[in-house]
C-alpha atoms as a PDB file:
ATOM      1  CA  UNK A   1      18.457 -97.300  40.539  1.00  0.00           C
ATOM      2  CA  UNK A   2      18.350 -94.591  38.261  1.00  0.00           C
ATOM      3  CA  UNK A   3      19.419 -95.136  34.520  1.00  0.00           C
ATOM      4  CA  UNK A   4      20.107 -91.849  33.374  1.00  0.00           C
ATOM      5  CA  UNK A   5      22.055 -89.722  30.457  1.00  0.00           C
ATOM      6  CA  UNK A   6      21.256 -86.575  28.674  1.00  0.00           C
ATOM      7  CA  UNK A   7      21.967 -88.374  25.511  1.00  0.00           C
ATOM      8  CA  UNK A   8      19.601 -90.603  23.884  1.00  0.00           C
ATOM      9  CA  UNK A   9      20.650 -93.838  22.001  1.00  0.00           C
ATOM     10  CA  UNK A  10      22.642 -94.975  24.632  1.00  0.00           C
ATOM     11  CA  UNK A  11      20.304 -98.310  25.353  1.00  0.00           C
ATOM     12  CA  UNK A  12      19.115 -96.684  28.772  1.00  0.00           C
ATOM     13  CA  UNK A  13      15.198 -98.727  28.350  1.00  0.00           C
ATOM     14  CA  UNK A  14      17.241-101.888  27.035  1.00  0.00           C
ATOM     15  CA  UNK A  15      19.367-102.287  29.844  1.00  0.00           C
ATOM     16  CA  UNK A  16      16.652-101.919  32.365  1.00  0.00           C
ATOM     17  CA  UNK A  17      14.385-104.048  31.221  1.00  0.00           C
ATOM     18  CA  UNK A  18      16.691-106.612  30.716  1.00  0.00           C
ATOM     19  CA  UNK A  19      18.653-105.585  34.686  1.00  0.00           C
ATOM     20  CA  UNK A  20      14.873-106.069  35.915  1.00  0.00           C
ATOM     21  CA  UNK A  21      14.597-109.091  34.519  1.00  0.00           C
ATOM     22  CA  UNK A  22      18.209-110.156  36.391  1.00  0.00           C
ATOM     23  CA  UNK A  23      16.997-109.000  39.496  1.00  0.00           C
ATOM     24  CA  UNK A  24      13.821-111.238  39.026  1.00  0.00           C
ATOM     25  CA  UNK A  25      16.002-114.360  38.137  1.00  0.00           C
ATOM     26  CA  UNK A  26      17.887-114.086  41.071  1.00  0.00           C
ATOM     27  CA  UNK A  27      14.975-113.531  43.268  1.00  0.00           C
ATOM     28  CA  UNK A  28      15.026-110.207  44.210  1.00  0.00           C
ATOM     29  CA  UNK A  29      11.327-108.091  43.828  1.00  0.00           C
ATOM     30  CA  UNK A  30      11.619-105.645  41.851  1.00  0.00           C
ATOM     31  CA  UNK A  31       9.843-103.272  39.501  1.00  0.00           C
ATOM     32  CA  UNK A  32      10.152-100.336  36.582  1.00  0.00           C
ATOM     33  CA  UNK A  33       9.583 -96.807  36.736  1.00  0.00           C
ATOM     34  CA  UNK A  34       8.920 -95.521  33.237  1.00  0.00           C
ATOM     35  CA  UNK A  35       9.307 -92.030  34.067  1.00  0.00           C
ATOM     36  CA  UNK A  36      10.412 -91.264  30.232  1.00  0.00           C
ATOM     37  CA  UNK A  37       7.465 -89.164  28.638  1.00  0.00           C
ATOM     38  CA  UNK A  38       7.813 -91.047  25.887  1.00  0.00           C
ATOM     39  CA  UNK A  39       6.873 -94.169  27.613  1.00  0.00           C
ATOM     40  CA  UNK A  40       8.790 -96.194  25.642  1.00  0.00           C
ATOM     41  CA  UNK A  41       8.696 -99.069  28.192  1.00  0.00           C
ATOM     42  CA  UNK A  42       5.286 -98.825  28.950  1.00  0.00           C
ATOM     43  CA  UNK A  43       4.382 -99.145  25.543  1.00  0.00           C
ATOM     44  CA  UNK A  44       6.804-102.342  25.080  1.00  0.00           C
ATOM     45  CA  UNK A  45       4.703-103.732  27.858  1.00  0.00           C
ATOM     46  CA  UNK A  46       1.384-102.719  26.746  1.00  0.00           C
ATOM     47  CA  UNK A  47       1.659-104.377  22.869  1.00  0.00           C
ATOM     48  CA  UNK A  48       3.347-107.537  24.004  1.00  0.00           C
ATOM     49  CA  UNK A  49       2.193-108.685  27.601  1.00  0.00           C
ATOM     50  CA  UNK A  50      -0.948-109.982  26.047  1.00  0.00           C
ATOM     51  CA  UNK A  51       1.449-112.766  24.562  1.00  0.00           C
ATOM     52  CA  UNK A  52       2.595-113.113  28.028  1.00  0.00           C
ATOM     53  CA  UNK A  53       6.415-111.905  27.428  1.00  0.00           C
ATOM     54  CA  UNK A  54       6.079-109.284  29.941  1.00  0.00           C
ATOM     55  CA  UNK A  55       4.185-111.298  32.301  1.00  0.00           C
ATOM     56  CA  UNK A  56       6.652-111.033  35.144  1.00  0.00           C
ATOM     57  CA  UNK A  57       7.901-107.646  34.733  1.00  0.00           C
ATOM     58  CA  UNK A  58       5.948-105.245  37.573  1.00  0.00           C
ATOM     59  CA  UNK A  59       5.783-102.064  35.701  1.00  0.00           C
ATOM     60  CA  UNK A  60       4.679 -98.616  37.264  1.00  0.00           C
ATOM     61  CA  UNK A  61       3.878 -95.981  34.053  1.00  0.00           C
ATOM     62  CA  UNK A  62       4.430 -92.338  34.728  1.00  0.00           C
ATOM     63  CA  UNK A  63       0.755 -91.503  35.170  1.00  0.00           C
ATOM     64  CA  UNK A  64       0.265 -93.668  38.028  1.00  0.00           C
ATOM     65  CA  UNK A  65       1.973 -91.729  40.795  1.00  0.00           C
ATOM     66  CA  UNK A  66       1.265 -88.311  41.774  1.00  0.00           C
ATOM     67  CA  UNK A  67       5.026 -87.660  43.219  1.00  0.00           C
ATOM     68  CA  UNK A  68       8.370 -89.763  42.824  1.00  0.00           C
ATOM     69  CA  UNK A  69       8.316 -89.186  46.456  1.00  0.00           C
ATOM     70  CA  UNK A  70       5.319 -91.578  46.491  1.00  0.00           C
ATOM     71  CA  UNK A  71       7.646 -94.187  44.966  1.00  0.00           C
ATOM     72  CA  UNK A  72       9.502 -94.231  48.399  1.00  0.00           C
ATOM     73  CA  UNK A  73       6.265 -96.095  50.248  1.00  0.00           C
ATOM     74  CA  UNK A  74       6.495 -99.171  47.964  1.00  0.00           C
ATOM     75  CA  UNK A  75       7.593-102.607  48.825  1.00  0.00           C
ATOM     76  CA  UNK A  76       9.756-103.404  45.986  1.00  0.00           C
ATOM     77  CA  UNK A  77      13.779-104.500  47.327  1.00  0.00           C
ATOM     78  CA  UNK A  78      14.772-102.991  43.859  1.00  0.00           C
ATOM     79  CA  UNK A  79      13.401 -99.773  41.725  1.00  0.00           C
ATOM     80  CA  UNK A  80      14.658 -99.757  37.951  1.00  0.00           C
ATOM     81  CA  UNK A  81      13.772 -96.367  36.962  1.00  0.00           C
ATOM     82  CA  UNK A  82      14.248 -95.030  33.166  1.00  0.00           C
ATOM     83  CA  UNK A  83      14.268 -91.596  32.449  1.00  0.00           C
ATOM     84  CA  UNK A  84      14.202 -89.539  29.642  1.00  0.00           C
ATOM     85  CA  UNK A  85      16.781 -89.061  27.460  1.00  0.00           C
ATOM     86  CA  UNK A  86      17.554 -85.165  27.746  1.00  0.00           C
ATOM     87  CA  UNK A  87      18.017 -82.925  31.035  1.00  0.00           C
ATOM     88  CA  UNK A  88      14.227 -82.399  32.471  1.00  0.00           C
ATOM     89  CA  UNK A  89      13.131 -80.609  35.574  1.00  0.00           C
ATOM     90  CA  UNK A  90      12.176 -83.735  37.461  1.00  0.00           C
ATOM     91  CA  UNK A  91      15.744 -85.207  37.121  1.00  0.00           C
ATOM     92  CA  UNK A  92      16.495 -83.684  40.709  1.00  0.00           C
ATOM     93  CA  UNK A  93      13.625 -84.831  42.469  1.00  0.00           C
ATOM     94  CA  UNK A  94      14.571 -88.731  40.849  1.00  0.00           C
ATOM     95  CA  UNK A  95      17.724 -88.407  42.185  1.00  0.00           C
ATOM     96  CA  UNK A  96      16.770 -86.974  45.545  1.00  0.00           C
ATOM     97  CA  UNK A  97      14.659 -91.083  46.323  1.00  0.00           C
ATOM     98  CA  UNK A  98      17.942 -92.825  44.361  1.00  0.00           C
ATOM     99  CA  UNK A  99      20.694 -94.774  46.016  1.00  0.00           C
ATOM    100  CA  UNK A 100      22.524 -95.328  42.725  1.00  0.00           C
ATOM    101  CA  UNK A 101      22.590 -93.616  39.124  1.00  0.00           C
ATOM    102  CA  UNK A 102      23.586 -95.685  36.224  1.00  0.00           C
ATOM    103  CA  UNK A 103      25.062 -94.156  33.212  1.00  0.00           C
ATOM    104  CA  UNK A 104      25.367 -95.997  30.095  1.00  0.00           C
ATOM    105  CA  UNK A 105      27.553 -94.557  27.085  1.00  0.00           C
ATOM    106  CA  UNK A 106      28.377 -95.350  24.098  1.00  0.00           C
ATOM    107  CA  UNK A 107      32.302 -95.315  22.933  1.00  0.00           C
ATOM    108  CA  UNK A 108      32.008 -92.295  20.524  1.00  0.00           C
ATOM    109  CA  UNK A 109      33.729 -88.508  21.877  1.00  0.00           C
ATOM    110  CA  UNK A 110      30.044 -86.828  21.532  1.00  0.00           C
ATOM    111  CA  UNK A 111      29.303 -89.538  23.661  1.00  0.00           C
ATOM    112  CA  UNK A 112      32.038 -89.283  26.464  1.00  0.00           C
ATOM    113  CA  UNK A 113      31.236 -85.572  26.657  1.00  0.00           C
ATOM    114  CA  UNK A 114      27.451 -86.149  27.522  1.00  0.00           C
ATOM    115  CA  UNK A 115      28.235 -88.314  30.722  1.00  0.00           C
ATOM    116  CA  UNK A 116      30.059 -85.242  31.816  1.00  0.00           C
ATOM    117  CA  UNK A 117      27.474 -82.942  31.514  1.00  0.00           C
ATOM    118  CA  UNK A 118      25.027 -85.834  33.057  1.00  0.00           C
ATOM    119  CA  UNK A 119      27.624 -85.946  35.992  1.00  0.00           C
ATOM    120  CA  UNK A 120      27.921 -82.400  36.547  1.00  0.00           C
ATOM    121  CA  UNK A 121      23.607 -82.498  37.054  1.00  0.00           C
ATOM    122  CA  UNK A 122      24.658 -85.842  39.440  1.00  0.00           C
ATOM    123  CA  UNK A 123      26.894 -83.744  41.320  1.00  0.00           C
ATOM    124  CA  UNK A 124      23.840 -81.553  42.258  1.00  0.00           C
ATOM    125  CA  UNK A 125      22.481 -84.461  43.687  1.00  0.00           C
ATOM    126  CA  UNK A 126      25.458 -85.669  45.636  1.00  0.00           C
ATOM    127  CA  UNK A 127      25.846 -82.233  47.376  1.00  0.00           C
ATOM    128  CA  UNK A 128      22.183 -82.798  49.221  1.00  0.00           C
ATOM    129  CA  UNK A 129      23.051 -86.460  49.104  1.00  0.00           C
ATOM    130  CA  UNK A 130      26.592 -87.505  49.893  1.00  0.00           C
ATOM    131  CA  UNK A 131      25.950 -91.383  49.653  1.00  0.00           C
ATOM    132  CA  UNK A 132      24.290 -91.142  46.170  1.00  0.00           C
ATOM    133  CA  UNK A 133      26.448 -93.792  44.333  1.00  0.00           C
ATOM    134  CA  UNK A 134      26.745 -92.996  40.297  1.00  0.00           C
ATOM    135  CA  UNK A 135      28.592 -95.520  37.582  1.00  0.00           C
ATOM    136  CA  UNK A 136      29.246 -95.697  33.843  1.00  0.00           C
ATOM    137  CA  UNK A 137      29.161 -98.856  31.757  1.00  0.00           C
ATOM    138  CA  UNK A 138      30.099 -98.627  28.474  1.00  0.00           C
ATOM    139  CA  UNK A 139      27.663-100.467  26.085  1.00  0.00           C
ATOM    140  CA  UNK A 140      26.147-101.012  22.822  1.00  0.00           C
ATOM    141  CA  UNK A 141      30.009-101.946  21.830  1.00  0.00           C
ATOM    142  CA  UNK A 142      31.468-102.425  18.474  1.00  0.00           C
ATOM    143  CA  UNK A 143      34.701-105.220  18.441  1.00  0.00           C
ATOM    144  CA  UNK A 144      35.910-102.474  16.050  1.00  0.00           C
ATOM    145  CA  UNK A 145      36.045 -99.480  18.699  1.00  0.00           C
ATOM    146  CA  UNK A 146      39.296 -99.212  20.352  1.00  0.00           C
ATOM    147  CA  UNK A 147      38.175 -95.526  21.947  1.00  0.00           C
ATOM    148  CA  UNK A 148      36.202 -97.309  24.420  1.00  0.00           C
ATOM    149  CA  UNK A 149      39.542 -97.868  26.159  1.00  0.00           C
ATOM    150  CA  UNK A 150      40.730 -93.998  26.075  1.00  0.00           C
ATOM    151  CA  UNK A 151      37.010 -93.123  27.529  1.00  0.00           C
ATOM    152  CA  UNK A 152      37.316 -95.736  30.573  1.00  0.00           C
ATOM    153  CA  UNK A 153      41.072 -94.097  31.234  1.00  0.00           C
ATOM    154  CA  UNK A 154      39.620 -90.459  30.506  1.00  0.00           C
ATOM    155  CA  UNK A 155      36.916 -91.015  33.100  1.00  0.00           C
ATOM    156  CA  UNK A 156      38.311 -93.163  35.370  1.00  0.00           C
ATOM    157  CA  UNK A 157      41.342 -90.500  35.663  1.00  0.00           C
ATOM    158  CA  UNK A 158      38.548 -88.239  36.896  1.00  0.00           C
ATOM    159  CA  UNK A 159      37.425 -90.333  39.674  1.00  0.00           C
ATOM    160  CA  UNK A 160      34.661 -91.692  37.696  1.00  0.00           C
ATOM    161  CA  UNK A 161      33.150 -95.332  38.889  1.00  0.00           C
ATOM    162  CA  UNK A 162      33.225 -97.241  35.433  1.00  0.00           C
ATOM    163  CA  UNK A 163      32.377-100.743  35.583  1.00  0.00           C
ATOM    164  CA  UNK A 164      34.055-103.782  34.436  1.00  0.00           C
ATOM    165  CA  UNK A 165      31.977-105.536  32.437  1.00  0.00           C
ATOM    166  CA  UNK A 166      31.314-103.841  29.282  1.00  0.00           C
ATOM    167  CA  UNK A 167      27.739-104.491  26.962  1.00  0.00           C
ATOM    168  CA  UNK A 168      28.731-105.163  23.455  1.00  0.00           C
ATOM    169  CA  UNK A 169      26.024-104.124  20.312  1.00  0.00           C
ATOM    170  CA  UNK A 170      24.536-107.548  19.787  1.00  0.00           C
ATOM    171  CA  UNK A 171      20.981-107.996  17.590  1.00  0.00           C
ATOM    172  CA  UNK A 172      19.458-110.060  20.410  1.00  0.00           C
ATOM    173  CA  UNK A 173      19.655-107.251  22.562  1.00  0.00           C
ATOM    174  CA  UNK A 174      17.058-105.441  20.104  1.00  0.00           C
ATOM    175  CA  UNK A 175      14.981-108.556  19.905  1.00  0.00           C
ATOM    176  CA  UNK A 176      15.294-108.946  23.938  1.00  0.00           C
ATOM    177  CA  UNK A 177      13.111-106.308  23.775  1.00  0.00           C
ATOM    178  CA  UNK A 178      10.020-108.596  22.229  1.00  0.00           C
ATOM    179  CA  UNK A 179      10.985-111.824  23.672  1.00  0.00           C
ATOM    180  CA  UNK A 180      10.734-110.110  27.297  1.00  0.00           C
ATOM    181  CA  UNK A 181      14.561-110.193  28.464  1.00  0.00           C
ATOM    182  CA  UNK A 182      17.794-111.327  27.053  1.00  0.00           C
ATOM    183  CA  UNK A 183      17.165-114.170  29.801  1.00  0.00           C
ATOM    184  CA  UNK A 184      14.863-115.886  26.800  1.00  0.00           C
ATOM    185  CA  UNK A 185      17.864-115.836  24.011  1.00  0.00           C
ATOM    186  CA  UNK A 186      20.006-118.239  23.125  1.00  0.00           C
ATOM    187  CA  UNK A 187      22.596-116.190  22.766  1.00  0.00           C
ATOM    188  CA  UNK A 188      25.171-117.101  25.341  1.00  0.00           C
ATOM    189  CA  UNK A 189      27.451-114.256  25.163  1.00  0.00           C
ATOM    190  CA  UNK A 190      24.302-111.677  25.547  1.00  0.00           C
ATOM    191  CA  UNK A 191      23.329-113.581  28.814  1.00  0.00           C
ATOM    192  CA  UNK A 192      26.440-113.518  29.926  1.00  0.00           C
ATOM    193  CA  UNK A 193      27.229-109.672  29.795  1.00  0.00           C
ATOM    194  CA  UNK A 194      23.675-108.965  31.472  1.00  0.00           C
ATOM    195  CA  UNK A 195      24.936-111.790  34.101  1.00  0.00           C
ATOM    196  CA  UNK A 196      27.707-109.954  35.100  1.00  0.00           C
ATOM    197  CA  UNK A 197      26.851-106.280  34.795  1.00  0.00           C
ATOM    198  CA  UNK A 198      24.347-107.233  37.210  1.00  0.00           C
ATOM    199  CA  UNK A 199      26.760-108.978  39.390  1.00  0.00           C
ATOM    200  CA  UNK A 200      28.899-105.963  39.374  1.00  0.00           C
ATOM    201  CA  UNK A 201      25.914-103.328  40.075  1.00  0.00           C
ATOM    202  CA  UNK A 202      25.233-105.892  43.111  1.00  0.00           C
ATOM    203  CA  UNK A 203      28.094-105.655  44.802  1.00  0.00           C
ATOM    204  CA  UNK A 204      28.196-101.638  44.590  1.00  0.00           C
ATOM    205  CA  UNK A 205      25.207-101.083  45.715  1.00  0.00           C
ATOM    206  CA  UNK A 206      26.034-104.077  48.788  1.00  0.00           C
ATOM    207  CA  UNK A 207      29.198-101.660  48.939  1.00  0.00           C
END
């Protein structure tokens, strides 16, 4: 599973850490691919594992495979893979080992016009691929933002796959990130929305 957009600030890391750490709750073995040269992930796993946070995530950095080909060969039921956020060379060969490209916007126009562009690479993709499967969710949500509803309809009227559940902007998802996964909040709500997007994501992909 590929979380991918050209923009950055859309909460692409956030959402796969915290979908990994879904997968793990609900038994399924799976790891992350920090293919972002940043290593933003990495990092976040490097500082805080030693207080044992990160102890359960399995986390593959960028400079530990030669090829995402190689990625193919491992055992893992589920790969979370975060990518950079602009349009790199090595998008194409991500998407060539994916089954399924997550795209997570914000509800802003600049916003709505970057998952087009990021579906037009996708659509690169599909025509070597044909059962490549590609989704928007709409996160990092203000109560305030009404446009979020236009964008769904805008996208949706273009045969886009946007899901259901919808992440909201909540401070726990920031401090998810040092606690390990939402999973370790108490905020309900937060749980909930990871909860569910992973439901949904489940039942595409079983699709």
């Amino acid at each position: 599973i590929i979380f991918g957009n050209q923009k950055g600030g859309v909460g692409k890391s956030t959402l796969a850490v915290n979908l990994a750490s879904y997968f793990r709750k609900n038994d399924i073995e799976s790891a992350v691919v920090d293919a972002d040269v940043q290593g933003s992930i990495t990092s976040l796993v490097q500082t805080y594992g030693e207080n044992n946070q990160y102890k359960d995530i399995h986390l593959i950095p960028r400079n530990t495979f030669n090829s995402f080909k190689d990625l193919e060969e491992r055992g893992e039921e589920v790969l979370v893979i975060d990518t950079p956020p602009y349009l790199s060379s090595n998008l194409m060969e991500i998407f060539d080992i994916s089954d399924y490209v997550l795209i997570p916007t914000k509800a802003g126009v600049f916003d709505m016009f970057a998952v087009e562009g990021t579906l037009e690479l996708v659509q690169e993709a599909l025509d070597k691929q044909p059962e490549l499967k590609i989704g928007v969710v709409i996160n990092m949500v203000s109560h305030a933002e009404k446009f979020r509803h236009e964008i769904r309809e805008h996208l949706e009227g273009k045969g886009v796959d946007v899901f259901t559940t919808e992440v909201f902007k909540r401070i726990e998802f920031q401090r998810s990130l040092l606690d390990g996964s939402i999973f370790e909040s108490k905020d309900a709500k937060a749980k909930s929305e990871i909860n569910k997007l992973g439901d949904e994501l489940l039942k595409k992909l079983e699709a």
